[in-house]
PDB file of N, CA and C in Angstrom:
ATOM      1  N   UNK A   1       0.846  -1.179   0.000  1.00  0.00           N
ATOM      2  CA  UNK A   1       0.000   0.000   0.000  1.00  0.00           C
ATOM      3  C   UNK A   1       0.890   1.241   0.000  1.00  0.00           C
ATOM      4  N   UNK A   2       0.488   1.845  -0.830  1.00  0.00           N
ATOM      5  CA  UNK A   2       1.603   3.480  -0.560  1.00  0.00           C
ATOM      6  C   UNK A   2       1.047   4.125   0.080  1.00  0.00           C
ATOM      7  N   UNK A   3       2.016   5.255   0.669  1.00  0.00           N
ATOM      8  CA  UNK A   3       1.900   6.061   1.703  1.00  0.00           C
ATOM      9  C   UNK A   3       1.036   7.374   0.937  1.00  0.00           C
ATOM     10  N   UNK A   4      -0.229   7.801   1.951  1.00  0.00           N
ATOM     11  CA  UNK A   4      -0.907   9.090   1.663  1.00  0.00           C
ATOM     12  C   UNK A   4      -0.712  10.028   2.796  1.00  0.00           C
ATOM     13  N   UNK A   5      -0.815  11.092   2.530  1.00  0.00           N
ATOM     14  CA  UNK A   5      -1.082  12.243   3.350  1.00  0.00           C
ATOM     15  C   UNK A   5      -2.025  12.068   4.681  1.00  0.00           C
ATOM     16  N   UNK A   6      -3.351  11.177   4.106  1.00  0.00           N
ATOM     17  CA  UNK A   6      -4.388  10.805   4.596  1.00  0.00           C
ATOM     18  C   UNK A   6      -3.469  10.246   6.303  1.00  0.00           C
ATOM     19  N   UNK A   7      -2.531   9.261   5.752  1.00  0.00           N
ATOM     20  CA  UNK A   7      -1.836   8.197   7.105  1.00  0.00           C
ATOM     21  C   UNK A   7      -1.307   9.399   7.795  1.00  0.00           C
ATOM     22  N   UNK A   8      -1.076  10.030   7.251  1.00  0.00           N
ATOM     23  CA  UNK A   8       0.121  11.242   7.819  1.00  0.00           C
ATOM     24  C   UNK A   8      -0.517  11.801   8.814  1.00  0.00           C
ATOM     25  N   UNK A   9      -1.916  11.976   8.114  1.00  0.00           N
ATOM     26  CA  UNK A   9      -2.910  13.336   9.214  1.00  0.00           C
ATOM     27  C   UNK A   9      -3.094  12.829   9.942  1.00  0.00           C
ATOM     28  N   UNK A  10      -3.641  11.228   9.455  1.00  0.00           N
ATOM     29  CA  UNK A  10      -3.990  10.375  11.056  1.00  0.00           C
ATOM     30  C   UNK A  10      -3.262  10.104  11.849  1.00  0.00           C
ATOM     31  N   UNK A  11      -1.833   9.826  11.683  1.00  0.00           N
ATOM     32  CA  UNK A  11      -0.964   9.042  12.923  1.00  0.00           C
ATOM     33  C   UNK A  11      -0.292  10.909  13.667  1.00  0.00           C
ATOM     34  N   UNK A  12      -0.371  11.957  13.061  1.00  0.00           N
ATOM     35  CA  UNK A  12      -0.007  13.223  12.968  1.00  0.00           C
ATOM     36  C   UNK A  12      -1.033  13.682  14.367  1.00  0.00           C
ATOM     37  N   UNK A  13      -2.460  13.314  14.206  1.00  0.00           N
ATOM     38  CA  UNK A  13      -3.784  13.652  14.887  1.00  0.00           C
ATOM     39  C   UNK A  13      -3.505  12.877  15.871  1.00  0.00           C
ATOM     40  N   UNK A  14      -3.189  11.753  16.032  1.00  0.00           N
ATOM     41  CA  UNK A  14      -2.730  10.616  16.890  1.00  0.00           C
ATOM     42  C   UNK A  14      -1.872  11.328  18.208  1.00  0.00           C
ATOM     43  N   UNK A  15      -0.818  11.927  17.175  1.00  0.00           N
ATOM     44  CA  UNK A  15       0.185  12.205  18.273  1.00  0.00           C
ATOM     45  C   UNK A  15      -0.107  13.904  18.934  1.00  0.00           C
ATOM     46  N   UNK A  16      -0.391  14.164  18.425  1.00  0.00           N
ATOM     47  CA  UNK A  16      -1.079  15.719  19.100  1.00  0.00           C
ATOM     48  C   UNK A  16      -2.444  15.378  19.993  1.00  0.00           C
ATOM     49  N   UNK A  17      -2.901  13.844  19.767  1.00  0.00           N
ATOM     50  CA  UNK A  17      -4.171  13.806  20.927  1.00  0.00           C
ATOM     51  C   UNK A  17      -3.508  13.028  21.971  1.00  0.00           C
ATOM     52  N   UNK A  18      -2.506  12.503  21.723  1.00  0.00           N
ATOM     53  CA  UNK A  18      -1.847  11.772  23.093  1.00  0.00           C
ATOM     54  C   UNK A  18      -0.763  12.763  23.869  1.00  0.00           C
ATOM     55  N   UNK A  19      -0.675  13.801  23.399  1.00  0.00           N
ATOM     56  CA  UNK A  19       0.744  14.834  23.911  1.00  0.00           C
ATOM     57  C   UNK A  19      -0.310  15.626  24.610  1.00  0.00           C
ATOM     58  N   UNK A  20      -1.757  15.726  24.090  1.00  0.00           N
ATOM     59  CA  UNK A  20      -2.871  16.673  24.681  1.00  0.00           C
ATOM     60  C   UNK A  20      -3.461  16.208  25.838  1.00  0.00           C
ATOM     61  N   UNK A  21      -3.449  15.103  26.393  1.00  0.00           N
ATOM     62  CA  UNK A  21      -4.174  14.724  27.151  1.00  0.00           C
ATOM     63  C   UNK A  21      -5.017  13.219  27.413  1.00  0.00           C
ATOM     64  N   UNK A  22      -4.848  12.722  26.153  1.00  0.00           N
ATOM     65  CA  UNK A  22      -5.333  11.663  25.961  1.00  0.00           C
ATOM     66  C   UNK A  22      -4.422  10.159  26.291  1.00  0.00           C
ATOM     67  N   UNK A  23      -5.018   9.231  27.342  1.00  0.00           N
ATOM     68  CA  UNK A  23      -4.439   8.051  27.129  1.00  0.00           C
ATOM     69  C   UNK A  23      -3.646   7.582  26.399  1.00  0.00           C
ATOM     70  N   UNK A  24      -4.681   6.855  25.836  1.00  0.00           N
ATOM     71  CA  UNK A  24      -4.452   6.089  24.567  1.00  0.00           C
ATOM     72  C   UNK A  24      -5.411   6.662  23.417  1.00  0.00           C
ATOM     73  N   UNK A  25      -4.286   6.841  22.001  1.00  0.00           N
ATOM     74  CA  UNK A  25      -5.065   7.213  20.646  1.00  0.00           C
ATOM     75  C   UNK A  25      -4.963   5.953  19.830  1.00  0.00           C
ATOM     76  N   UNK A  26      -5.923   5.713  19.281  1.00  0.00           N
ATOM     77  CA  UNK A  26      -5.549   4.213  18.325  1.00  0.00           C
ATOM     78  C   UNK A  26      -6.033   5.015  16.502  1.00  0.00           C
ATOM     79  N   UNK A  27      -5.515   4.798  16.230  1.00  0.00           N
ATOM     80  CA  UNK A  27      -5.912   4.390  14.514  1.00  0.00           C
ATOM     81  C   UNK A  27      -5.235   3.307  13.442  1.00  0.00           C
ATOM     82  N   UNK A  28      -5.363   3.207  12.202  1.00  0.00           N
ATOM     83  CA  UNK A  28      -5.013   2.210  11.236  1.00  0.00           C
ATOM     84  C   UNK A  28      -3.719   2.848  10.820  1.00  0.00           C
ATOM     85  N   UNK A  29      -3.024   1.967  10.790  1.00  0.00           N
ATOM     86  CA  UNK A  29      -1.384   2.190  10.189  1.00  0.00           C
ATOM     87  C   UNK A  29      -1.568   2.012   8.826  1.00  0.00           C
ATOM     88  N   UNK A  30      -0.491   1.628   8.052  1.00  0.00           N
ATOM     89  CA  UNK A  30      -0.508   2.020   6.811  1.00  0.00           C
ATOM     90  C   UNK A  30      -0.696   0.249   6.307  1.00  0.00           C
ATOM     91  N   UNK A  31      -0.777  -1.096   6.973  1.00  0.00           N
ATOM     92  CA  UNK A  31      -0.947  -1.903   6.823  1.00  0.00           C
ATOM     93  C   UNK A  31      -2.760  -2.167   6.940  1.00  0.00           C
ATOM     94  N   UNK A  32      -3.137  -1.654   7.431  1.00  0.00           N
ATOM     95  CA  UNK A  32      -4.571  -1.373   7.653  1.00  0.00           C
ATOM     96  C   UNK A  32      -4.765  -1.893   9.240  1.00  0.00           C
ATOM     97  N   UNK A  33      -4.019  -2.122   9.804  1.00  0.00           N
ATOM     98  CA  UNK A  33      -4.100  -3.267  11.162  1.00  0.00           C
ATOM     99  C   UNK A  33      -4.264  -1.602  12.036  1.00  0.00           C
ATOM    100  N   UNK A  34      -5.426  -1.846  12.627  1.00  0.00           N
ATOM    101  CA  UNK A  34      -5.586  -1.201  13.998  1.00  0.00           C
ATOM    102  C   UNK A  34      -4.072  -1.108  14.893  1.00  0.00           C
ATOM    103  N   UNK A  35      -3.466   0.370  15.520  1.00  0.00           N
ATOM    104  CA  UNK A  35      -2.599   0.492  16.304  1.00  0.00           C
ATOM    105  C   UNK A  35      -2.662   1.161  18.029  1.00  0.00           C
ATOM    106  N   UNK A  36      -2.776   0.916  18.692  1.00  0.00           N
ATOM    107  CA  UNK A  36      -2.768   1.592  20.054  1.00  0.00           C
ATOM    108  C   UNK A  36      -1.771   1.726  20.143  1.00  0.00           C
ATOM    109  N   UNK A  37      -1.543   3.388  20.831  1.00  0.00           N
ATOM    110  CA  UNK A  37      -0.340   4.195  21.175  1.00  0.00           C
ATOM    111  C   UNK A  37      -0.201   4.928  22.318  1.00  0.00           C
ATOM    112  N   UNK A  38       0.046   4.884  23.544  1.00  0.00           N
ATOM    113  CA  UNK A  38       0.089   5.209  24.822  1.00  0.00           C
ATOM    114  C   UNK A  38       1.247   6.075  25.116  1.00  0.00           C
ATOM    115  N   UNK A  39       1.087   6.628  26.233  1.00  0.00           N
ATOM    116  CA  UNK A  39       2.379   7.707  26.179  1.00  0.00           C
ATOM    117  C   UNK A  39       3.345   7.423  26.694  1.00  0.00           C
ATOM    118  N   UNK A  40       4.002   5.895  27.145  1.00  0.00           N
ATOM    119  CA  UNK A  40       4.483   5.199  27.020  1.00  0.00           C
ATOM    120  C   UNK A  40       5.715   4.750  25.907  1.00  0.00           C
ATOM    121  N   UNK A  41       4.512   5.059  24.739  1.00  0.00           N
ATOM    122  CA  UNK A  41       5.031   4.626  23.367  1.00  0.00           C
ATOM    123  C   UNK A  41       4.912   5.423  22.725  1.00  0.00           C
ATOM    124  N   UNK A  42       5.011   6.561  22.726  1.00  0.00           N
ATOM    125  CA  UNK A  42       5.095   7.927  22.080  1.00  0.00           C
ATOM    126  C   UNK A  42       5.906   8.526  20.996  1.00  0.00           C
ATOM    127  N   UNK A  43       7.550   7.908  21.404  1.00  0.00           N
ATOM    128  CA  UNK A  43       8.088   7.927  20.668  1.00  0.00           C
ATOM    129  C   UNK A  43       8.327   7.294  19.604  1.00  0.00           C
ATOM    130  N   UNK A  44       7.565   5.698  19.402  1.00  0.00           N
ATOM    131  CA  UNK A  44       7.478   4.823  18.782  1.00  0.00           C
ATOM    132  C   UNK A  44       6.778   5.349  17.624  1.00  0.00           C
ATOM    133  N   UNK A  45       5.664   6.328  18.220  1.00  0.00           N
ATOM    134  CA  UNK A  45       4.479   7.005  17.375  1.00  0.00           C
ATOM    135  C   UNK A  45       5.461   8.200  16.410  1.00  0.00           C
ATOM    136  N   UNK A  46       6.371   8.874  17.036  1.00  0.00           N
ATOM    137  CA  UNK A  46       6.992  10.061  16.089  1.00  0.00           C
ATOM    138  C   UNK A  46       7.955   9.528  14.961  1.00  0.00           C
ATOM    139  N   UNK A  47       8.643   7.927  15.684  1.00  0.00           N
ATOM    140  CA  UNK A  47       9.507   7.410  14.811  1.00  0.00           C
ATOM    141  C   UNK A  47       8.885   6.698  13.321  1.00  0.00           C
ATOM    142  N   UNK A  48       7.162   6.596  13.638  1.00  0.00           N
ATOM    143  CA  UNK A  48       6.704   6.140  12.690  1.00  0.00           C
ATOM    144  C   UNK A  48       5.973   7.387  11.416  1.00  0.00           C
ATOM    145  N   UNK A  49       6.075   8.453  12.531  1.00  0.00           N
ATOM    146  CA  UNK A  49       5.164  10.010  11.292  1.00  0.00           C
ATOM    147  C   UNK A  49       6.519  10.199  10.463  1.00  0.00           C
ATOM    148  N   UNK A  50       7.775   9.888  11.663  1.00  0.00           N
ATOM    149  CA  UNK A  50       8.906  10.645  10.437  1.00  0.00           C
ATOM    150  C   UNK A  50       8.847   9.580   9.325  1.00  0.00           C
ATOM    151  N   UNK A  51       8.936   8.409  10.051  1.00  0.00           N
ATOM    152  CA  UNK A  51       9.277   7.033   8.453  1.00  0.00           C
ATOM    153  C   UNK A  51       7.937   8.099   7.508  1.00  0.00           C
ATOM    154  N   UNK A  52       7.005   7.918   7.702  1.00  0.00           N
ATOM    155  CA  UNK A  52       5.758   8.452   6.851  1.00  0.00           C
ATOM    156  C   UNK A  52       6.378   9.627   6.074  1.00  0.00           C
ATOM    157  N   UNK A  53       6.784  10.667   6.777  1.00  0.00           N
ATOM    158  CA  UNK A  53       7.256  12.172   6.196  1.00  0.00           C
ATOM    159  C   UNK A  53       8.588  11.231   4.730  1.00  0.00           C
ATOM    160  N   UNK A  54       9.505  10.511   5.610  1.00  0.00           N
ATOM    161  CA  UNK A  54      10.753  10.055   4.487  1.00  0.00           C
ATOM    162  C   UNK A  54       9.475   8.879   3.214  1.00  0.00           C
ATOM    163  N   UNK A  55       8.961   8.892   3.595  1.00  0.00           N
ATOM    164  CA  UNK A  55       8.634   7.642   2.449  1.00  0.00           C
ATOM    165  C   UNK A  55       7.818   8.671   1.320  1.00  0.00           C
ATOM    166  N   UNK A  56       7.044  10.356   1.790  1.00  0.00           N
ATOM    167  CA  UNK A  56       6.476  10.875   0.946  1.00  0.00           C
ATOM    168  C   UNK A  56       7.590  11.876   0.462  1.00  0.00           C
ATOM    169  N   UNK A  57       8.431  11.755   0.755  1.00  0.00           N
ATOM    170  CA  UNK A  57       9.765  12.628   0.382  1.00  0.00           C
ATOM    171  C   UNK A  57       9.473  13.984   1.269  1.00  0.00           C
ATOM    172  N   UNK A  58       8.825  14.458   2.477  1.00  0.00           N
ATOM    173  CA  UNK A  58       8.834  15.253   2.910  1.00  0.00           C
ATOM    174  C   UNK A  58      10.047  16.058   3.552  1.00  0.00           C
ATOM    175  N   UNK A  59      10.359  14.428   3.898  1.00  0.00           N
ATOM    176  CA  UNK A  59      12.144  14.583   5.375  1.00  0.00           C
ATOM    177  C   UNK A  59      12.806  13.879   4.482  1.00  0.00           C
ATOM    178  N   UNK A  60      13.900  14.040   3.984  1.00  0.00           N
ATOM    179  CA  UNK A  60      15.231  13.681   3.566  1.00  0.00           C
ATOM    180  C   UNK A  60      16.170  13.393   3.729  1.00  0.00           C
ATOM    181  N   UNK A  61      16.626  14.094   5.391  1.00  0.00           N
ATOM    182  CA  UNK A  61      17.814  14.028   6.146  1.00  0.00           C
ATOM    183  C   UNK A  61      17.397  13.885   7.279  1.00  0.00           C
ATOM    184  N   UNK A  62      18.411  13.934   8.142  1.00  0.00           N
ATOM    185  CA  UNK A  62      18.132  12.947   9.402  1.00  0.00           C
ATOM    186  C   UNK A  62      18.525  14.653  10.088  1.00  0.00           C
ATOM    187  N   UNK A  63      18.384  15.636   9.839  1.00  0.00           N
ATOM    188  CA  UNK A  63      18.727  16.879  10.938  1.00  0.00           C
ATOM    189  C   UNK A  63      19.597  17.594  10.028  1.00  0.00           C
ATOM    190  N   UNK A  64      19.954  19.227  10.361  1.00  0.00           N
ATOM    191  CA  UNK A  64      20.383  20.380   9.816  1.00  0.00           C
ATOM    192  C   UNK A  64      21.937  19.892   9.292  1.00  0.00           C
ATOM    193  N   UNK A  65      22.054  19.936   8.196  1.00  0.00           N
ATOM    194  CA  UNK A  65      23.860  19.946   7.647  1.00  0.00           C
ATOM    195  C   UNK A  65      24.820  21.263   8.350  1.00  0.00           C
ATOM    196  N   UNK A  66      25.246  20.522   8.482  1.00  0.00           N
ATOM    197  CA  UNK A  66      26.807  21.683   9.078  1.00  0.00           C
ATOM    198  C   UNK A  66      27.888  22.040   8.311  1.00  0.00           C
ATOM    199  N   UNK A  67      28.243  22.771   8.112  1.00  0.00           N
ATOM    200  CA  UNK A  67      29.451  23.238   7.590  1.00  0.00           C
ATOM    201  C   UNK A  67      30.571  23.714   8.161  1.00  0.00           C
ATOM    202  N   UNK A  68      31.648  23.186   7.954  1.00  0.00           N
ATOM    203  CA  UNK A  68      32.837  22.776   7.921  1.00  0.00           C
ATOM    204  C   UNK A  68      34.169  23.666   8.001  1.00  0.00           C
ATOM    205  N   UNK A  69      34.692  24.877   8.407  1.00  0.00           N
ATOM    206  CA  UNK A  69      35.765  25.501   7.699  1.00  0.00           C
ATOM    207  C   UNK A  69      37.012  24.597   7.882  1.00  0.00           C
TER     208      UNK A  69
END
């Protein structure tokens, strides 16, 4: 299945309702399989929006390039 925007907003909505206050947020991953995400596992949740951001070509690099003299 390829990656949409659609997954993005949802696992995106996900993590702004569990940083807000919420338990647990569940929605469908990009396999279609139901996910529960607790704040616990939070970071599990950001490591999966960035994979999402790199797979739509959003994120490219892994953090700011530096330069060198």
């Amino acid at each position: 299945m390829a990656v949409t925007l659609i997954q993005l907003n949802e696992a995106e909505a996900a993590y702004h309702a569990l940083l807000t206050g919420q338990a647990v947020v569940e929605f469908r991953d990009q396999n279609g399989e139901t996910v529960k995400y607790g704040q616990a596992s939070r970071l599990g949740l950001a490591a999966y929006i960035l994979d999402l951001k790199r797979q739509l070509g959003i994120v490219t690099g892994t953090g700011p390039m530096r330069v060198w003299f």
